[in-house]
PDB file of N, CA and C in Angstrom:
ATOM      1  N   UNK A   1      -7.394  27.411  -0.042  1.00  0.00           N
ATOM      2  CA  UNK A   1      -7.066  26.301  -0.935  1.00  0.00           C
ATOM      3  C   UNK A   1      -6.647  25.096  -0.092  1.00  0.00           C
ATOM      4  N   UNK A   2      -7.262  24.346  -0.758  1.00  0.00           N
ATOM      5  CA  UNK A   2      -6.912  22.722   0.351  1.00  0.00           C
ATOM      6  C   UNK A   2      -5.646  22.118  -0.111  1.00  0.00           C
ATOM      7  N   UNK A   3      -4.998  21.605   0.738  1.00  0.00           N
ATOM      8  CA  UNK A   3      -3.598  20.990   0.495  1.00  0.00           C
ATOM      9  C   UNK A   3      -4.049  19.659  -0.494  1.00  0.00           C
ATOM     10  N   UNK A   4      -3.145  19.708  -1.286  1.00  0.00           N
ATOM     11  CA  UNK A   4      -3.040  18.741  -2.428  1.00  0.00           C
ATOM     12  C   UNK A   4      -2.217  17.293  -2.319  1.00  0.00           C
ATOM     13  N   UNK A   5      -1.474  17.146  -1.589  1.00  0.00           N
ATOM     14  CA  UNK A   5      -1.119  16.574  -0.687  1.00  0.00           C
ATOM     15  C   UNK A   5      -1.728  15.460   0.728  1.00  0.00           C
ATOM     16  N   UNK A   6      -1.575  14.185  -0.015  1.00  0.00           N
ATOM     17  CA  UNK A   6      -1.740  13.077   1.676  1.00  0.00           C
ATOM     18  C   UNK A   6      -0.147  12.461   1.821  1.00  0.00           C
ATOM     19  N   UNK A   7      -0.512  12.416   3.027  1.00  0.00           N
ATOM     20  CA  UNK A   7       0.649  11.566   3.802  1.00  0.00           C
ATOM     21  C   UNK A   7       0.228  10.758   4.123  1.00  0.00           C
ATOM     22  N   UNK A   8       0.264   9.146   4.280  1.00  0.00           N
ATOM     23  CA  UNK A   8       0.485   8.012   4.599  1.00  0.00           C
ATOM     24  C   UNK A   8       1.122   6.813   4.760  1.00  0.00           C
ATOM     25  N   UNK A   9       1.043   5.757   6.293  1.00  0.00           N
ATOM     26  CA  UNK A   9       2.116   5.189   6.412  1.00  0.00           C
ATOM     27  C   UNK A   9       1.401   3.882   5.330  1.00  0.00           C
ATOM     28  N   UNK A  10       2.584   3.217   4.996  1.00  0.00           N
ATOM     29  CA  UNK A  10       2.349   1.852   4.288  1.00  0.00           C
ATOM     30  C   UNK A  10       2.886   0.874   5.389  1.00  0.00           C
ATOM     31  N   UNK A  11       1.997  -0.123   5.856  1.00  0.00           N
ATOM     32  CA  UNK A  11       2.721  -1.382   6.443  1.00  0.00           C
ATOM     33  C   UNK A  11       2.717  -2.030   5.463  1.00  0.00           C
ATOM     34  N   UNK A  12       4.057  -2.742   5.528  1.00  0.00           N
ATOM     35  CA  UNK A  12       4.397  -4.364   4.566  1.00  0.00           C
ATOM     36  C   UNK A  12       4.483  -5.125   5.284  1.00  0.00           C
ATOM     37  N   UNK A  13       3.871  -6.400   4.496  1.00  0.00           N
ATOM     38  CA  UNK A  13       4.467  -7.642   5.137  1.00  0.00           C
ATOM     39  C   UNK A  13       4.867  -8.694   3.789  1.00  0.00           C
ATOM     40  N   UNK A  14       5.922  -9.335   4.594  1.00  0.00           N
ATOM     41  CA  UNK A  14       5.792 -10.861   3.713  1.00  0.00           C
ATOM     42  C   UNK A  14       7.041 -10.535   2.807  1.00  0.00           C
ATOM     43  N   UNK A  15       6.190 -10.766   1.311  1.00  0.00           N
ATOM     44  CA  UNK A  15       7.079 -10.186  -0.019  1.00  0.00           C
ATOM     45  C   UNK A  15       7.763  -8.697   0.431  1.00  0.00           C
ATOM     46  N   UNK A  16       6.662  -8.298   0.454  1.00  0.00           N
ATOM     47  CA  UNK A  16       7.162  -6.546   0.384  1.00  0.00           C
ATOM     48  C   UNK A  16       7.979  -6.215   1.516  1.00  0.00           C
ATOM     49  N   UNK A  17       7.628  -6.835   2.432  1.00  0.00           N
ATOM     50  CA  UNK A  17       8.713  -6.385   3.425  1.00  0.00           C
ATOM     51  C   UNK A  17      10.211  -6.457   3.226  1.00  0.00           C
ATOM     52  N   UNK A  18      10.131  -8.008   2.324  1.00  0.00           N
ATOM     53  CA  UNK A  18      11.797  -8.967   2.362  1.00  0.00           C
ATOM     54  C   UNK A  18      11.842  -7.831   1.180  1.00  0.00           C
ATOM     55  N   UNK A  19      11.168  -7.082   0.310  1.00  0.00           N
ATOM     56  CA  UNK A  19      11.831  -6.367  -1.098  1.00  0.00           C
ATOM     57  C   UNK A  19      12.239  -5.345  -0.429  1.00  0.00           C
ATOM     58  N   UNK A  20      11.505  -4.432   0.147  1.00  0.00           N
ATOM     59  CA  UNK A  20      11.838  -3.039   0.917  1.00  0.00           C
ATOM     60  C   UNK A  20      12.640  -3.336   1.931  1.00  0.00           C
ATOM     61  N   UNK A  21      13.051  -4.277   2.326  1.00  0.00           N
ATOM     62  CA  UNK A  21      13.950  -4.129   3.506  1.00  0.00           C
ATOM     63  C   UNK A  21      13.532  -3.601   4.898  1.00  0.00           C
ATOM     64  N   UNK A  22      12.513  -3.240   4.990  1.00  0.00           N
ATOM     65  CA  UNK A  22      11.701  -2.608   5.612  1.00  0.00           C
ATOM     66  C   UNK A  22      10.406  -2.740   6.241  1.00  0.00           C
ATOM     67  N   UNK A  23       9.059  -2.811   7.400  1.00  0.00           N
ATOM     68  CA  UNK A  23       8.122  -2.968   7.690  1.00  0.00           C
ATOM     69  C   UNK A  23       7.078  -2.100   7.474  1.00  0.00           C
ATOM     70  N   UNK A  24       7.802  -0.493   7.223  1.00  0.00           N
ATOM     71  CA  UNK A  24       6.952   0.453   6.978  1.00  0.00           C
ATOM     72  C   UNK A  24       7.300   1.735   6.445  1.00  0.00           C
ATOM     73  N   UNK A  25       6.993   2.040   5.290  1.00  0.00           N
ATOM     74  CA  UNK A  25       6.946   3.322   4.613  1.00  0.00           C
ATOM     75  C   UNK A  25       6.510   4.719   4.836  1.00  0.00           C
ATOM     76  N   UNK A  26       7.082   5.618   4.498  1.00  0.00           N
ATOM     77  CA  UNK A  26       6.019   6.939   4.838  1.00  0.00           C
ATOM     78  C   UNK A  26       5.891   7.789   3.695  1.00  0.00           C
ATOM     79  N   UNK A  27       4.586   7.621   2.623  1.00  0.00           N
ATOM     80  CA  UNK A  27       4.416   8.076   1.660  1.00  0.00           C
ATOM     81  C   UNK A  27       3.988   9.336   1.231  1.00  0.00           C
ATOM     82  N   UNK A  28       4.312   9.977   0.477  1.00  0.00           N
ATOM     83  CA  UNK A  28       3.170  11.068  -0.217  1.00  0.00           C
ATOM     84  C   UNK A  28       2.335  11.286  -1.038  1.00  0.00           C
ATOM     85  N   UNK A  29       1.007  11.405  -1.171  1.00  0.00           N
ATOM     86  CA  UNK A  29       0.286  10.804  -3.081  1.00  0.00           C
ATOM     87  C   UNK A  29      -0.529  12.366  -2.767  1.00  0.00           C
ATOM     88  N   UNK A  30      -0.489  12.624  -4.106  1.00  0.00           N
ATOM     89  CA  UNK A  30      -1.223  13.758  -4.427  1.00  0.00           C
ATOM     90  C   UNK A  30      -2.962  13.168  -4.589  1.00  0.00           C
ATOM     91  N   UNK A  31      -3.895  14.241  -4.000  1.00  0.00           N
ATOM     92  CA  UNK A  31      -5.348  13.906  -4.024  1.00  0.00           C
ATOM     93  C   UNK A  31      -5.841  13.505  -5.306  1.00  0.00           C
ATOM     94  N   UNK A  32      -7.381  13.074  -5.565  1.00  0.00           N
ATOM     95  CA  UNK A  32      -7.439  11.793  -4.968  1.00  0.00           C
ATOM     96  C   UNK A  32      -6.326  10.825  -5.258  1.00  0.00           C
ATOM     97  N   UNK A  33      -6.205   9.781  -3.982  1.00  0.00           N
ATOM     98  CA  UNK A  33      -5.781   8.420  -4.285  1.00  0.00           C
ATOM     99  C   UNK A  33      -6.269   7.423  -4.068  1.00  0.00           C
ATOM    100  N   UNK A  34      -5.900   6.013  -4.337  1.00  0.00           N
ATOM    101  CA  UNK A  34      -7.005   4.894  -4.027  1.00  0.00           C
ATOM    102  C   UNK A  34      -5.577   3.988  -3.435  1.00  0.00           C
ATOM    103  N   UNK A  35      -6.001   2.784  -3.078  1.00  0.00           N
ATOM    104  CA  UNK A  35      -5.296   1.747  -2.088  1.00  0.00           C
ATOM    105  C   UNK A  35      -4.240   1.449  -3.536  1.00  0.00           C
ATOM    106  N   UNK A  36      -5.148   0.920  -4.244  1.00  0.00           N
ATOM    107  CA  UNK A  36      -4.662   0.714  -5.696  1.00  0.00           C
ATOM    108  C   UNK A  36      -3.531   1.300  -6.407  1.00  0.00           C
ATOM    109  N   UNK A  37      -3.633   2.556  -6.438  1.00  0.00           N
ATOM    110  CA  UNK A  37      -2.693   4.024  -6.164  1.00  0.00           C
ATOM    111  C   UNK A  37      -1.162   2.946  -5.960  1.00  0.00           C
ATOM    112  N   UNK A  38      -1.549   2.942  -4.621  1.00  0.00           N
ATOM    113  CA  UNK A  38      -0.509   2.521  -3.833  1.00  0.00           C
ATOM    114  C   UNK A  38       0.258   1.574  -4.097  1.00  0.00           C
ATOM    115  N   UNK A  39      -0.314   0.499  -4.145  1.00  0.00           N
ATOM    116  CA  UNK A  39       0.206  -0.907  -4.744  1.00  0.00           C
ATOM    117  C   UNK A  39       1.010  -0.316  -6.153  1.00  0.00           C
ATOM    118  N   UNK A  40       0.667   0.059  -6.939  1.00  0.00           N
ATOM    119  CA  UNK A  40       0.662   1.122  -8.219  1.00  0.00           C
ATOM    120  C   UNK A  40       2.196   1.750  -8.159  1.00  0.00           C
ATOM    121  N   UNK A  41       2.190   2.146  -7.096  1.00  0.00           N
ATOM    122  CA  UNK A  41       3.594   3.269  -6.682  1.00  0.00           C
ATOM    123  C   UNK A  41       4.700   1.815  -6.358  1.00  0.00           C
ATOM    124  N   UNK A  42       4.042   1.224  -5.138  1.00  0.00           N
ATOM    125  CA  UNK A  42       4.961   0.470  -5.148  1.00  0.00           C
ATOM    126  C   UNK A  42       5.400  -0.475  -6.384  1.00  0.00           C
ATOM    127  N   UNK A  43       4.805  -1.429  -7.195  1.00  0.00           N
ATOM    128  CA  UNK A  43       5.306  -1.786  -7.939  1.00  0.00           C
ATOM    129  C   UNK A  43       6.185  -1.301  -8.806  1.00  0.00           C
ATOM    130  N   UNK A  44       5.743   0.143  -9.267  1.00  0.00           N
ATOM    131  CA  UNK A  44       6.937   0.720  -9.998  1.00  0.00           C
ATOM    132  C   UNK A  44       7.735   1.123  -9.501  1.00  0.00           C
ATOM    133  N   UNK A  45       8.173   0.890  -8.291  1.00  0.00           N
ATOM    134  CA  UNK A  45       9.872   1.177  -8.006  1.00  0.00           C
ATOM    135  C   UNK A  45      10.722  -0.090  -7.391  1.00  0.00           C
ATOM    136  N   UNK A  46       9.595  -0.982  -7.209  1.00  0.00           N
ATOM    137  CA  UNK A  46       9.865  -2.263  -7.103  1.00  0.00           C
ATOM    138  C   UNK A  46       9.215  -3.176  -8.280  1.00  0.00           C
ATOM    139  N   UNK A  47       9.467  -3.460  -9.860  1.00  0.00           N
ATOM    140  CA  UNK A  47       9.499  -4.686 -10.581  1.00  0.00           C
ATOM    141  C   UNK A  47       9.094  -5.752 -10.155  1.00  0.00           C
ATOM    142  N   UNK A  48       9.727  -6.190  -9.179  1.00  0.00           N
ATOM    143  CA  UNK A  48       9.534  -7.469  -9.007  1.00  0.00           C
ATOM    144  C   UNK A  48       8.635  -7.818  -7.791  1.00  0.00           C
ATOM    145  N   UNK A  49       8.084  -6.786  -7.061  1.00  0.00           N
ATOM    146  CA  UNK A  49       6.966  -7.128  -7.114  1.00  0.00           C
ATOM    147  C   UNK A  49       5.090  -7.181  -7.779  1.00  0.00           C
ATOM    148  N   UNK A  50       5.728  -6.893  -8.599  1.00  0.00           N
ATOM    149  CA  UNK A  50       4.391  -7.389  -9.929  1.00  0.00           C
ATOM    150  C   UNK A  50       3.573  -8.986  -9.896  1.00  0.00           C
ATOM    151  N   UNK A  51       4.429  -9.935  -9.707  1.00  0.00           N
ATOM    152  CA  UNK A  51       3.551 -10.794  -9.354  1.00  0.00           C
ATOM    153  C   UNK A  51       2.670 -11.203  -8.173  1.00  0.00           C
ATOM    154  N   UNK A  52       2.780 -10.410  -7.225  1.00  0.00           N
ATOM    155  CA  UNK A  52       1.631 -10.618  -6.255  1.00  0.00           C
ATOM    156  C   UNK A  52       0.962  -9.444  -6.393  1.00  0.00           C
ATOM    157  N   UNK A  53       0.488  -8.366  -7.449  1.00  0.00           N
ATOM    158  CA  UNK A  53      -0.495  -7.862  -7.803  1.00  0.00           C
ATOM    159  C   UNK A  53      -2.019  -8.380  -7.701  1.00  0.00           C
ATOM    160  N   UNK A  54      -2.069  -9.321  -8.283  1.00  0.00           N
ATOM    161  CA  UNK A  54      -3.173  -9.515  -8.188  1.00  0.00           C
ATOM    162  C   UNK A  54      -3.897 -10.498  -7.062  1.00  0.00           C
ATOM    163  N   UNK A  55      -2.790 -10.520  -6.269  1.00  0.00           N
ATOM    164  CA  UNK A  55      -3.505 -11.523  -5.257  1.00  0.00           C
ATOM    165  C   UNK A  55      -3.341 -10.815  -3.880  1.00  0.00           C
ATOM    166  N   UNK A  56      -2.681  -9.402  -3.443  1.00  0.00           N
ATOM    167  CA  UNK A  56      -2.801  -8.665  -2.503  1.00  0.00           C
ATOM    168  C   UNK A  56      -3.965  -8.107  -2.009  1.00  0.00           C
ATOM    169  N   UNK A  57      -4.389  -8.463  -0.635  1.00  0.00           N
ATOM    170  CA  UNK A  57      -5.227  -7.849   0.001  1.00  0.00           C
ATOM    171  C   UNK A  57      -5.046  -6.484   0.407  1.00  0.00           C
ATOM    172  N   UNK A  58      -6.101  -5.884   0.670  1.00  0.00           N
ATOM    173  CA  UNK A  58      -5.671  -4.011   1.367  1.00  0.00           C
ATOM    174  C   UNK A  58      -6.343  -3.822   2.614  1.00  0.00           C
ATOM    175  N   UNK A  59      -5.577  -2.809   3.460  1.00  0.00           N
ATOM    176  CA  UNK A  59      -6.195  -2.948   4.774  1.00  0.00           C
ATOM    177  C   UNK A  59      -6.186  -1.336   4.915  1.00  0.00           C
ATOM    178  N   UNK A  60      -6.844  -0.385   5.129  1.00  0.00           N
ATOM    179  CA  UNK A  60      -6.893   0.971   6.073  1.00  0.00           C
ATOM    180  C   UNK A  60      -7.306   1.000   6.781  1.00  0.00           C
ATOM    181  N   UNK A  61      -6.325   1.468   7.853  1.00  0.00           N
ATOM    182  CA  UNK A  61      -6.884   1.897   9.409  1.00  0.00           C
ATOM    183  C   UNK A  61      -7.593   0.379  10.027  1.00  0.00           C
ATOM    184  N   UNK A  62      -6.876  -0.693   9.968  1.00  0.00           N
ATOM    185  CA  UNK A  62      -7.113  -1.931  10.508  1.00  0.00           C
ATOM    186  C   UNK A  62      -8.201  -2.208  10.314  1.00  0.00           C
ATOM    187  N   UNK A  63      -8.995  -1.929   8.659  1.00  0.00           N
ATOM    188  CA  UNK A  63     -10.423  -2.673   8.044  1.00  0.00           C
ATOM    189  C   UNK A  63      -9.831  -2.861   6.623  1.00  0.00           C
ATOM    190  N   UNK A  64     -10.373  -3.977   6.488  1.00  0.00           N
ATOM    191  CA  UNK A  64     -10.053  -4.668   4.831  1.00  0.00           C
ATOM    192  C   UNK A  64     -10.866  -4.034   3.984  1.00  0.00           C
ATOM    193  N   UNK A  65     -10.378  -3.566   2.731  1.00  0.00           N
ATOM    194  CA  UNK A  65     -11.388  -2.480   2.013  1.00  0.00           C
ATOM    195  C   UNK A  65     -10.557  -2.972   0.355  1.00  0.00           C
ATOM    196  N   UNK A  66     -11.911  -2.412  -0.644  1.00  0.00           N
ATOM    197  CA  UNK A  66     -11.700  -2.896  -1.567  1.00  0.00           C
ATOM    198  C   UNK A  66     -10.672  -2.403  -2.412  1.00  0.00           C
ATOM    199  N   UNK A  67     -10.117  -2.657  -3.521  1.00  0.00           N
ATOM    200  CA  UNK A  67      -8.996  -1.553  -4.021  1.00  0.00           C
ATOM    201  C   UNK A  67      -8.803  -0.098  -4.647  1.00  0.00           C
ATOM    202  N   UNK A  68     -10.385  -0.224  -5.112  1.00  0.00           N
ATOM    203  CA  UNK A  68     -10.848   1.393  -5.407  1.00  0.00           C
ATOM    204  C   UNK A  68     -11.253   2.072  -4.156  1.00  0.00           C
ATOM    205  N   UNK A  69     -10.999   1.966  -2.797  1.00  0.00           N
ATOM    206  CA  UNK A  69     -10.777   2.768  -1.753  1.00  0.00           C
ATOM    207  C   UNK A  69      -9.762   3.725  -1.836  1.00  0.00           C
ATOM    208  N   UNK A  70     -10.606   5.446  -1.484  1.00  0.00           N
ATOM    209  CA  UNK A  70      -9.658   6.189  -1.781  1.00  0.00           C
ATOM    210  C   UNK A  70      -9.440   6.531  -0.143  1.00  0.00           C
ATOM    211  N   UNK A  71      -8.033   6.877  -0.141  1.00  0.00           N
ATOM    212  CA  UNK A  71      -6.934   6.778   0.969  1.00  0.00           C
ATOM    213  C   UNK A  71      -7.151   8.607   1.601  1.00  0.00           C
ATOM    214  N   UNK A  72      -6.964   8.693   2.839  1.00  0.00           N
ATOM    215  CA  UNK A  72      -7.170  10.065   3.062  1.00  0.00           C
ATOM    216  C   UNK A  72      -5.755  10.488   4.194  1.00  0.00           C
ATOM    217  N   UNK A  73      -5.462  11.860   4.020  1.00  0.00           N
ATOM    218  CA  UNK A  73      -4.183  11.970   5.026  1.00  0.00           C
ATOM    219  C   UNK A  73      -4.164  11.512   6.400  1.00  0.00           C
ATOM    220  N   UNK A  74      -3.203  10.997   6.870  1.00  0.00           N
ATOM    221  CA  UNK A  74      -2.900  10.292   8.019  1.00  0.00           C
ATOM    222  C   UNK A  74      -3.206   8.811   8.242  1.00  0.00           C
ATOM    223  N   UNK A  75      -3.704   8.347   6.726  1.00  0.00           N
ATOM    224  CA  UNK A  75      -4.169   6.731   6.993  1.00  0.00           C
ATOM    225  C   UNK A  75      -3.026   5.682   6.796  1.00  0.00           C
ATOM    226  N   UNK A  76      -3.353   5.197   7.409  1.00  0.00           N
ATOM    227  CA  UNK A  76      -2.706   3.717   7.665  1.00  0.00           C
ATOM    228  C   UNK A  76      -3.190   2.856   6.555  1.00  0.00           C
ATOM    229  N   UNK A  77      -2.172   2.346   5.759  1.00  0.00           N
ATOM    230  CA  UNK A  77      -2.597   1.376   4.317  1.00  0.00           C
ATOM    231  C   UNK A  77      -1.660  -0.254   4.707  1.00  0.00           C
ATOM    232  N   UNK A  78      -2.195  -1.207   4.663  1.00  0.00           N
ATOM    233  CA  UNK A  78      -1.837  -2.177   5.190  1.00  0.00           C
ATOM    234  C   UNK A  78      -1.763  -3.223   3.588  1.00  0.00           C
ATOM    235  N   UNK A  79      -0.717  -3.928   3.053  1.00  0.00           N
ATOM    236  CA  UNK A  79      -0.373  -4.338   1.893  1.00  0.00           C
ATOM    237  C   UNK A  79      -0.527  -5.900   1.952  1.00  0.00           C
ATOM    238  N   UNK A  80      -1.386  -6.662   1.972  1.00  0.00           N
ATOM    239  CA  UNK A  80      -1.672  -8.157   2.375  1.00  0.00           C
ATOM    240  C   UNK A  80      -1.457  -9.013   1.113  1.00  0.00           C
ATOM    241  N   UNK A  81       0.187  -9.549   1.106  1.00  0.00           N
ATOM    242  CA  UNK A  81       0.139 -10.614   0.076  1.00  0.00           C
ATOM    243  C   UNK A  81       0.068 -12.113   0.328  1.00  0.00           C
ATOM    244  N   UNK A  82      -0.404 -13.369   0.138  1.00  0.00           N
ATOM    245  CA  UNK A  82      -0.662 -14.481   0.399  1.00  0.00           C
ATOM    246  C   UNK A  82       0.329 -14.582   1.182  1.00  0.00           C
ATOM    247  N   UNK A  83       0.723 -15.404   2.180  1.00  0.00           N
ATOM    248  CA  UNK A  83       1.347 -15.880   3.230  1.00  0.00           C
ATOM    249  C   UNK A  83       1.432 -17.560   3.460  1.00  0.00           C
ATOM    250  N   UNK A  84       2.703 -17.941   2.834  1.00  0.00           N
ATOM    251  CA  UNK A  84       2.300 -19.641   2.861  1.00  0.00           C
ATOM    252  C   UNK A  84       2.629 -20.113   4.656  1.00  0.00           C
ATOM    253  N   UNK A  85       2.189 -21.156   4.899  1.00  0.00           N
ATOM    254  CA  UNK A  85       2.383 -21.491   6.365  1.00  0.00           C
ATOM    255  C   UNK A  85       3.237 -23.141   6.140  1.00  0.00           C
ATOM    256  N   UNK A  86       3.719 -23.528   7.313  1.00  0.00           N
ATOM    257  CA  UNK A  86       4.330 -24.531   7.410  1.00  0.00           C
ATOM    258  C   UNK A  86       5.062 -25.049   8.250  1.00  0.00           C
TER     259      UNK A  86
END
């Protein structure tokens, strides 16, 4: 029987970082999951980040991929929300 079970790290930046307090997570999602998933998890334990839902980019394993990308154990999920400059 195959483990039911992935592990993966989340990098944040930006928003998510200043909400989590944090640069990087170490998650668990039961099979399948998608990037989406993720964002998904995070918002619901973080509220307030709901408004950069829809404008976050996704990154695994240092390639930009779409949000129905499903995530596999040991991947690297990278959380890209707009970034103002100045």
């Amino acid at each position: 029987m195959s483990e039911s079970l992935i592990n993966v790290t989340v990098k944040l930046f930006a928003a998510y970082q200043e909400v989590y307090g944090t640069s990087e997570l170490k998650i668990s999602f039961s099979k399948p999951t998608t990037v989406r998933d993720t964002l998904d998890y995070l918002i619901q334990e973080k509220p307030e980040l709901e408004k950069w839902r829809d404008v976050t980019r996704f990154g695994v394993n240092l390639q930009f991929v779409a949000a129905d990308t499903v995530i596999n154990d040991g991947d690297e999920i990278v959380l890209i929300p707009p970034v103002s400059g100045g």
